[in-house]
PDB file of N, CA and C in Angstrom:
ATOM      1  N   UNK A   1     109.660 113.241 103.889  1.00  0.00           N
ATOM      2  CA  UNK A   1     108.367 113.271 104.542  1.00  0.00           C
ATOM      3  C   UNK A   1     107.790 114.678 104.456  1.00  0.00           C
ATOM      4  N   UNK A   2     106.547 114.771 104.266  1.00  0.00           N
ATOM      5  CA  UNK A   2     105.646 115.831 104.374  1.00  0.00           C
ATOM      6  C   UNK A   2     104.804 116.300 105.552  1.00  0.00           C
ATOM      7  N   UNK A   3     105.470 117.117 106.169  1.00  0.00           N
ATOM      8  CA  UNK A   3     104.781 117.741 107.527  1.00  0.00           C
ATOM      9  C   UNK A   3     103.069 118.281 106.895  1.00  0.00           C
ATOM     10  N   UNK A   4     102.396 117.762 108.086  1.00  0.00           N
ATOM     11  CA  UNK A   4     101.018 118.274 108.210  1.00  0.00           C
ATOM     12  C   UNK A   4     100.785 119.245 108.950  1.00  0.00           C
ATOM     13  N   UNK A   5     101.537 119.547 109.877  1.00  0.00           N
ATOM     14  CA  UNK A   5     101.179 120.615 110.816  1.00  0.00           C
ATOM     15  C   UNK A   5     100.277 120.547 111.881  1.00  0.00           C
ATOM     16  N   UNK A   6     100.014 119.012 111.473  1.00  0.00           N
ATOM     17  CA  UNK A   6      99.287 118.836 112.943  1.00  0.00           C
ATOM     18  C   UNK A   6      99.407 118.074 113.868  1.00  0.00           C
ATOM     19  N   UNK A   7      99.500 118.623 115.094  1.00  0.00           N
ATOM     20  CA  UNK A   7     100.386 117.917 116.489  1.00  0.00           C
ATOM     21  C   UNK A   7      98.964 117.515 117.445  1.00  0.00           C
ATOM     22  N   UNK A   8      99.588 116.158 117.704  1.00  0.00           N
ATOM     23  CA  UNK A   8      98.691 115.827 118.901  1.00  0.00           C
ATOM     24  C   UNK A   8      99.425 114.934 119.584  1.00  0.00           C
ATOM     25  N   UNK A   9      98.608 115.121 120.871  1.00  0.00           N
ATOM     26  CA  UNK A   9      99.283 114.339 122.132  1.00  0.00           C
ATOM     27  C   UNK A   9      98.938 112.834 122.431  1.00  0.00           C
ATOM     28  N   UNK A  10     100.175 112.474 123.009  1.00  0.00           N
ATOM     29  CA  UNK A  10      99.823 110.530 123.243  1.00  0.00           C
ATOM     30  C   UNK A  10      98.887 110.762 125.307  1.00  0.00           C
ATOM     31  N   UNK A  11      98.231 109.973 124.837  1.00  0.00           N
ATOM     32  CA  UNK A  11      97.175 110.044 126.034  1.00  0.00           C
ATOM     33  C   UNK A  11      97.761 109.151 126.813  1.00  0.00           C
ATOM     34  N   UNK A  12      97.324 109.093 127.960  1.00  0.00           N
ATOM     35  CA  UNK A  12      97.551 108.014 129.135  1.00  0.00           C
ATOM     36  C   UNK A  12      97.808 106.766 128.889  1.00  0.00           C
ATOM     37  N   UNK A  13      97.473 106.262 127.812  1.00  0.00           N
ATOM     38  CA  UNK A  13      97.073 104.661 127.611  1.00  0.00           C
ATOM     39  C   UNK A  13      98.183 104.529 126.101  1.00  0.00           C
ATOM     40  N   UNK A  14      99.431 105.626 125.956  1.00  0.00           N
ATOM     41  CA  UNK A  14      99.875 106.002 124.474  1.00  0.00           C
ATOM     42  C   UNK A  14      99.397 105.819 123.124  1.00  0.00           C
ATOM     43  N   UNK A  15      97.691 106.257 123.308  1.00  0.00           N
ATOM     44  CA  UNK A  15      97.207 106.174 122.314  1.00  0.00           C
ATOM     45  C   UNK A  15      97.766 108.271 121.719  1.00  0.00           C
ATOM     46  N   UNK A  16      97.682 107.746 120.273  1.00  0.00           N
ATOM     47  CA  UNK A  16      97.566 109.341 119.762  1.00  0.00           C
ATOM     48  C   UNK A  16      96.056 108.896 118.598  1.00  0.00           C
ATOM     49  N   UNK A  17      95.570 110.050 118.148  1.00  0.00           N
ATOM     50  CA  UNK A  17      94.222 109.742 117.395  1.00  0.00           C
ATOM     51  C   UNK A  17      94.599 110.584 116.290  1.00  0.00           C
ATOM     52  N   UNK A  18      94.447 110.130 114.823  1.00  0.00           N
ATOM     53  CA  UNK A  18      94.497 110.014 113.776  1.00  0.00           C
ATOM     54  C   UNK A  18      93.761 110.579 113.037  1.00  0.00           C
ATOM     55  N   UNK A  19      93.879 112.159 112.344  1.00  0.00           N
ATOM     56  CA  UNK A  19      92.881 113.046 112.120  1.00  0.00           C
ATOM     57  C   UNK A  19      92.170 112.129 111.001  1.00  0.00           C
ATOM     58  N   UNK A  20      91.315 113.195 111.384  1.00  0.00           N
ATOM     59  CA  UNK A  20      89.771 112.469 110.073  1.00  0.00           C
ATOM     60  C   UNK A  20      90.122 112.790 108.194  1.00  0.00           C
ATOM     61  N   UNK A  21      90.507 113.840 108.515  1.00  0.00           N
ATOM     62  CA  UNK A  21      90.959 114.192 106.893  1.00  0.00           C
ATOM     63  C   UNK A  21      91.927 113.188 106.779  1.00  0.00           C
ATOM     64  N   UNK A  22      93.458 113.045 107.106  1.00  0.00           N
ATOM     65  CA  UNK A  22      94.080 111.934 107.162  1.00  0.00           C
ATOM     66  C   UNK A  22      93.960 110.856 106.884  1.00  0.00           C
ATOM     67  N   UNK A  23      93.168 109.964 107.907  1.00  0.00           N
ATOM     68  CA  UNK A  23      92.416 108.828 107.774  1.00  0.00           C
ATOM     69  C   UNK A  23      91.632 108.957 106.796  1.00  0.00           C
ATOM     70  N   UNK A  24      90.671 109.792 106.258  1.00  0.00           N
ATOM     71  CA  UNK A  24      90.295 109.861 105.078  1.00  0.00           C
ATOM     72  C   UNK A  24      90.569 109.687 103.651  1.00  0.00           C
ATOM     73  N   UNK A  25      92.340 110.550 103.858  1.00  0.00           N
ATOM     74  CA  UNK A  25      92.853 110.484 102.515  1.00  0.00           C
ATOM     75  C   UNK A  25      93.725 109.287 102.387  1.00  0.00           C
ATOM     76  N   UNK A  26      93.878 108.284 103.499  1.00  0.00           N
ATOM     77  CA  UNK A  26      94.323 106.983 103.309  1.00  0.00           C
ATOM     78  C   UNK A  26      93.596 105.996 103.383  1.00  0.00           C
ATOM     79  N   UNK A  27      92.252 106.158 103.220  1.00  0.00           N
ATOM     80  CA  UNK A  27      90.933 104.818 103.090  1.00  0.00           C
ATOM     81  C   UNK A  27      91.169 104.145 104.507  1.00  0.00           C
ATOM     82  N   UNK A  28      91.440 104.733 106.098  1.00  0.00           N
ATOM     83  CA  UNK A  28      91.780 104.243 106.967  1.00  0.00           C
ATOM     84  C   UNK A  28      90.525 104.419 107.563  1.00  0.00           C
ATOM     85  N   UNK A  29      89.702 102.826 107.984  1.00  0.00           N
ATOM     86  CA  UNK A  29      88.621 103.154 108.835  1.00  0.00           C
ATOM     87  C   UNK A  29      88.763 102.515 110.017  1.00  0.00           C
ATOM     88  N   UNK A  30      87.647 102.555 111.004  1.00  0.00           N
ATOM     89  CA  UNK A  30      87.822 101.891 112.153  1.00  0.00           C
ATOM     90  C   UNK A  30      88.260 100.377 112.308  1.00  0.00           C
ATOM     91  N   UNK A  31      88.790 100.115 113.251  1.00  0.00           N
ATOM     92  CA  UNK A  31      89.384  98.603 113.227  1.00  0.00           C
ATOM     93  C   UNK A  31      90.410  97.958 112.123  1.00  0.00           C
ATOM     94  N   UNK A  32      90.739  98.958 111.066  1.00  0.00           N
ATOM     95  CA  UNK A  32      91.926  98.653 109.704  1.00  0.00           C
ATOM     96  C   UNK A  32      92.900  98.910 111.009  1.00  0.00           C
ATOM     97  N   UNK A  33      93.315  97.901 110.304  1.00  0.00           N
ATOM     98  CA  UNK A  33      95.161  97.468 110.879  1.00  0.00           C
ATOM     99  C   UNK A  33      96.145  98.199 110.728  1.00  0.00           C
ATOM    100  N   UNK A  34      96.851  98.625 111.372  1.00  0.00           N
ATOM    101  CA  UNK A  34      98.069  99.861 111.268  1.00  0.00           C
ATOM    102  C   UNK A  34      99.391  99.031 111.341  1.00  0.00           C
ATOM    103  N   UNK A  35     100.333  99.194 110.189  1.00  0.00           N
ATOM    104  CA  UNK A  35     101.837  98.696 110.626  1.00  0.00           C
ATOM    105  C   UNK A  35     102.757  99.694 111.652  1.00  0.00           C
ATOM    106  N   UNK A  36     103.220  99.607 111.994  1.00  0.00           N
ATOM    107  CA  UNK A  36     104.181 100.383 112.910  1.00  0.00           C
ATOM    108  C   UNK A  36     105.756 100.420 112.680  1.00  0.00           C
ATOM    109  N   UNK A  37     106.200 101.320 111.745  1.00  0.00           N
ATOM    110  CA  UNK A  37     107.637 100.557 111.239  1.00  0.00           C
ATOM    111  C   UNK A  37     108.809 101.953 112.382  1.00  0.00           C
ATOM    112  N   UNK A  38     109.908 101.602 112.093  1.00  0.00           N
ATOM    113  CA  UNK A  38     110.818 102.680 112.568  1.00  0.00           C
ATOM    114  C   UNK A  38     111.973 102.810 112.099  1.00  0.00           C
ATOM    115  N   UNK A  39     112.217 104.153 111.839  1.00  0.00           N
ATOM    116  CA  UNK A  39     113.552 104.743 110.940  1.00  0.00           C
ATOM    117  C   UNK A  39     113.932 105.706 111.444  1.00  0.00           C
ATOM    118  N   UNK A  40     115.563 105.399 111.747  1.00  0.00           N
ATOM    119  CA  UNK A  40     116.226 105.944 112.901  1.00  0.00           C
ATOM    120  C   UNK A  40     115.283 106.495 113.987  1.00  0.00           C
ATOM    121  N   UNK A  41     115.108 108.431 113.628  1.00  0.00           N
ATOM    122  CA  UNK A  41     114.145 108.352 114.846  1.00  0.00           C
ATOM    123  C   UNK A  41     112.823 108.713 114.486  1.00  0.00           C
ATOM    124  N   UNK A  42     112.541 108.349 113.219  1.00  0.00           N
ATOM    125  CA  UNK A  42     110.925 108.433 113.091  1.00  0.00           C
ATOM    126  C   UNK A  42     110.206 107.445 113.243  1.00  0.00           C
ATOM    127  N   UNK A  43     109.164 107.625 114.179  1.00  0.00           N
ATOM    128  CA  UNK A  43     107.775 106.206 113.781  1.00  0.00           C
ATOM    129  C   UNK A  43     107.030 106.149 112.978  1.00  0.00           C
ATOM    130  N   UNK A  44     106.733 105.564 111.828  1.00  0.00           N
ATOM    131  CA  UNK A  44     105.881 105.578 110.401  1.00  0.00           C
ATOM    132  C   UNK A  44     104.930 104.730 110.723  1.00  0.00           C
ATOM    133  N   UNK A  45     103.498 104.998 110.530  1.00  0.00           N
ATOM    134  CA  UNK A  45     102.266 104.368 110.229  1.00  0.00           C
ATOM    135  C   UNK A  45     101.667 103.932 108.979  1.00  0.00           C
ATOM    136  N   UNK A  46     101.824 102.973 109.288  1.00  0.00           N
ATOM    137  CA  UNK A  46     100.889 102.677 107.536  1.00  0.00           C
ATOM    138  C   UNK A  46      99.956 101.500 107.300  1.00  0.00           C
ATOM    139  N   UNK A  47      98.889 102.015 106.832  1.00  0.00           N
ATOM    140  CA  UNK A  47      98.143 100.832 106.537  1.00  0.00           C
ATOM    141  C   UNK A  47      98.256  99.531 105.980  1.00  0.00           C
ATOM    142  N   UNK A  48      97.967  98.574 107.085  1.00  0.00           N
ATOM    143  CA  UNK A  48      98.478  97.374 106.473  1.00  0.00           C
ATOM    144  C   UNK A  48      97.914  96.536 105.281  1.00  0.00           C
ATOM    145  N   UNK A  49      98.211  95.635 104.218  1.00  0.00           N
ATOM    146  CA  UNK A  49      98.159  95.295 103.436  1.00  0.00           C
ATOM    147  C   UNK A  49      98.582  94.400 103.550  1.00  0.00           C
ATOM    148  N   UNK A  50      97.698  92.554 103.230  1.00  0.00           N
ATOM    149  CA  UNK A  50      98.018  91.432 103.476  1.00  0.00           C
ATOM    150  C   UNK A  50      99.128  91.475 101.896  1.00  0.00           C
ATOM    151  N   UNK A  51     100.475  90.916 102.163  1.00  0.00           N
ATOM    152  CA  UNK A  51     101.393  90.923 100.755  1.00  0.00           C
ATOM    153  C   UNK A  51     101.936  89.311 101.027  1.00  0.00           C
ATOM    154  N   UNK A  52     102.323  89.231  99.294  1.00  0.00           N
ATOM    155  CA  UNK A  52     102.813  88.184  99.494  1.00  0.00           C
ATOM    156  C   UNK A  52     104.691  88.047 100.083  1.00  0.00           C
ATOM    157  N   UNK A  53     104.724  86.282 100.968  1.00  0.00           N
ATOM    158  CA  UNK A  53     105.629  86.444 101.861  1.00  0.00           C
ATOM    159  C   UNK A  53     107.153  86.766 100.625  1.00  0.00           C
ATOM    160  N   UNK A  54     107.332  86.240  99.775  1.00  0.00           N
ATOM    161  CA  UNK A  54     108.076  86.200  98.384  1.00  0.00           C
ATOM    162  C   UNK A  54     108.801  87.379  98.343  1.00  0.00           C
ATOM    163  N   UNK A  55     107.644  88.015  97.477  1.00  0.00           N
ATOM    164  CA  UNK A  55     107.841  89.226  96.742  1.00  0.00           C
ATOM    165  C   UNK A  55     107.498  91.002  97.241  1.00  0.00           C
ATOM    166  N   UNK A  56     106.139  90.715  97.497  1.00  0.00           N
ATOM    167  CA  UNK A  56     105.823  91.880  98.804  1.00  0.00           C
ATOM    168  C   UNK A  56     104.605  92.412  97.540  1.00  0.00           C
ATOM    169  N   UNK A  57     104.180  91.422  96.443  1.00  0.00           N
ATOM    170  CA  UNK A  57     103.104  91.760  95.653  1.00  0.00           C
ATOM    171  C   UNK A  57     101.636  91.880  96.893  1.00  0.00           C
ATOM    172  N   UNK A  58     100.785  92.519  96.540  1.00  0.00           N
ATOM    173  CA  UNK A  58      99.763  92.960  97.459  1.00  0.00           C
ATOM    174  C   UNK A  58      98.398  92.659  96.613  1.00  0.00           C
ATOM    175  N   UNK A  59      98.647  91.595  95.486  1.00  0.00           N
ATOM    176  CA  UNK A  59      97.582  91.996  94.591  1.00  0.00           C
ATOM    177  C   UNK A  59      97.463  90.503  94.245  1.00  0.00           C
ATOM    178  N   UNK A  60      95.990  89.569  94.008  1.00  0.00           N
ATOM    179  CA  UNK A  60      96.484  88.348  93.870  1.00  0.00           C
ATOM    180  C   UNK A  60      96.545  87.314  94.211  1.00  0.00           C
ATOM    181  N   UNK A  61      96.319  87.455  95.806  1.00  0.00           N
ATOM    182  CA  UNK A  61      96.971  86.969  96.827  1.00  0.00           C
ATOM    183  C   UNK A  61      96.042  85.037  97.133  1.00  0.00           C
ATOM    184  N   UNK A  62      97.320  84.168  97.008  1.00  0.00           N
ATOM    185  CA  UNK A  62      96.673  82.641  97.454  1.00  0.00           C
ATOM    186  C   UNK A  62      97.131  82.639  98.815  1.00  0.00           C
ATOM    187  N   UNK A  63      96.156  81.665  99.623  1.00  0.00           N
ATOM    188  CA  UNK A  63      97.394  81.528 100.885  1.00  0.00           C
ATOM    189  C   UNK A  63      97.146  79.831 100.901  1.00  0.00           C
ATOM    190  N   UNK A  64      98.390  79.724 101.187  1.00  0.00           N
ATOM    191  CA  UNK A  64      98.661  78.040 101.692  1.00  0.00           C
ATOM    192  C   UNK A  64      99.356  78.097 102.791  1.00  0.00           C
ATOM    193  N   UNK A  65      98.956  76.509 103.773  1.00  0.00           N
ATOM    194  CA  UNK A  65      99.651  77.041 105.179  1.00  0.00           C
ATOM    195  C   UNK A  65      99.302  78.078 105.548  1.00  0.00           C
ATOM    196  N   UNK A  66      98.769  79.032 105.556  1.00  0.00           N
ATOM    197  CA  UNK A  66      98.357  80.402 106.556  1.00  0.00           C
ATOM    198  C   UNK A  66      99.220  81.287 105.695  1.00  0.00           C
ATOM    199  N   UNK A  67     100.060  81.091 104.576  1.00  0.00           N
ATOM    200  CA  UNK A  67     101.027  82.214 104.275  1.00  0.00           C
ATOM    201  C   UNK A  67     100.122  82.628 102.843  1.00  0.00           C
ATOM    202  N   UNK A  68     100.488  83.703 102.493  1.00  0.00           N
ATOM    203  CA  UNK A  68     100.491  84.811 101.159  1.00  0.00           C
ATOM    204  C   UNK A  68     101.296  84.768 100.082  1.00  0.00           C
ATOM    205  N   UNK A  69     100.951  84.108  99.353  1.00  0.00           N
ATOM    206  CA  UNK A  69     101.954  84.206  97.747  1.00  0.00           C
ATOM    207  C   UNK A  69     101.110  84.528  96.535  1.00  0.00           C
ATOM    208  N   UNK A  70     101.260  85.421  95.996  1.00  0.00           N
ATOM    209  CA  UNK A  70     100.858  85.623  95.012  1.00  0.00           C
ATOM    210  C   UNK A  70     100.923  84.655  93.736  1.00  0.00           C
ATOM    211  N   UNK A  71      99.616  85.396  92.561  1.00  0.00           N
ATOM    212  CA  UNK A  71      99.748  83.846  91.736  1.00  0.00           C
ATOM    213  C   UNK A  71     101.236  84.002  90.628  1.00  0.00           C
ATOM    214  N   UNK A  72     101.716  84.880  90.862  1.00  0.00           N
ATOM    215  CA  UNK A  72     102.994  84.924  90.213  1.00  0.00           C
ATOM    216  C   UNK A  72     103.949  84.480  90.082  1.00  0.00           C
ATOM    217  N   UNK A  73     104.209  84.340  92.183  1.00  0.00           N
ATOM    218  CA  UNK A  73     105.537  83.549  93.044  1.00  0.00           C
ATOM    219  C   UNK A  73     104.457  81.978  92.743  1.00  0.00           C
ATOM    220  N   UNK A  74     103.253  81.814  93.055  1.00  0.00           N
ATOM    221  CA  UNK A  74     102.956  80.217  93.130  1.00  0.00           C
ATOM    222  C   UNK A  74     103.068  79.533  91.657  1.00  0.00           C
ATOM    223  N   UNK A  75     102.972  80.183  90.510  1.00  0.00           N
ATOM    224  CA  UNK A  75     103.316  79.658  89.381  1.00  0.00           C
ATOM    225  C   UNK A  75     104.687  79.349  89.348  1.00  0.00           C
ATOM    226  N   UNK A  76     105.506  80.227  89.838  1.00  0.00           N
ATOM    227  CA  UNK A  76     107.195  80.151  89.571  1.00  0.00           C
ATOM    228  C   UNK A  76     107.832  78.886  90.389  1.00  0.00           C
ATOM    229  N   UNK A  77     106.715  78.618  91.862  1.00  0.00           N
ATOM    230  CA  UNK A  77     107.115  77.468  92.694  1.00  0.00           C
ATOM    231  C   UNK A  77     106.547  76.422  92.054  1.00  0.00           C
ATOM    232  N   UNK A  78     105.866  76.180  90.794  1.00  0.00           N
ATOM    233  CA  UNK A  78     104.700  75.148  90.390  1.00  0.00           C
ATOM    234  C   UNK A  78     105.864  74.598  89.630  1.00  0.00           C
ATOM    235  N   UNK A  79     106.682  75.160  88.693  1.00  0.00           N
ATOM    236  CA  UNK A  79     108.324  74.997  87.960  1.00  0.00           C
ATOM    237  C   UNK A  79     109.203  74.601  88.570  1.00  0.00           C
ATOM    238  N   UNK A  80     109.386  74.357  89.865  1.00  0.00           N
ATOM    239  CA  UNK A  80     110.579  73.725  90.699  1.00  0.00           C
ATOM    240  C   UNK A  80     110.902  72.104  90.514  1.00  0.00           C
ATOM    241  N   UNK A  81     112.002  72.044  90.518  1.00  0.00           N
ATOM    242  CA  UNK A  81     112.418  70.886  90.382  1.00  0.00           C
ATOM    243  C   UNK A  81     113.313  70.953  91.607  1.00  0.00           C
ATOM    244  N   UNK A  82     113.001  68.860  91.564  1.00  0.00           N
ATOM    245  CA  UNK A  82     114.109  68.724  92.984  1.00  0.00           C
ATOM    246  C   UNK A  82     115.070  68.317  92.213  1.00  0.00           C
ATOM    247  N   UNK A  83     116.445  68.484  93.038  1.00  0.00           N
ATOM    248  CA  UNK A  83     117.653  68.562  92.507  1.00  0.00           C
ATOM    249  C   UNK A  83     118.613  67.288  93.511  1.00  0.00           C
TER     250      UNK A  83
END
């Protein structure tokens, strides 16, 4: 990881706010969706990206049932045979 050097505080409500250059240099605008992941003891932010449930392709994307598969994984399920 690459330190920025810039520290800010979690407010009353544990919001922290997300510098503008930052958010800038990750196409992060108001109301975009943030993932929240955790490793050991870091919290990682990252912009979310609808992917498919399969593969984790982000590019593509069909949904059936409410889910995400790309046309890659839905061609490969179009080849299934029952057994």
């Amino acid at each position: 990881m690459k330190s920025t050097g810039i520290i800010r505080k979690v407010d009353e409500l544990g919001r922290v706010v997300i510098p503008i250059e930052i958010r800038n240099q990750f196409n992060i605008v108001e109301k975009d969706p943030i993932e929240i992941y955790v490793n050991g003891s870091s919290i990682i932010l990252k912009k979310f990206e609808p992917n498919c449930i399969f593969c984790g392709n982000t590019e593509n994307l069909l949904s059936y049932n409410n889910k995400l598969l790309c046309s890659d994984c839905a061609s490969k399920i179009g080849t299934l045979e029952n057994k």
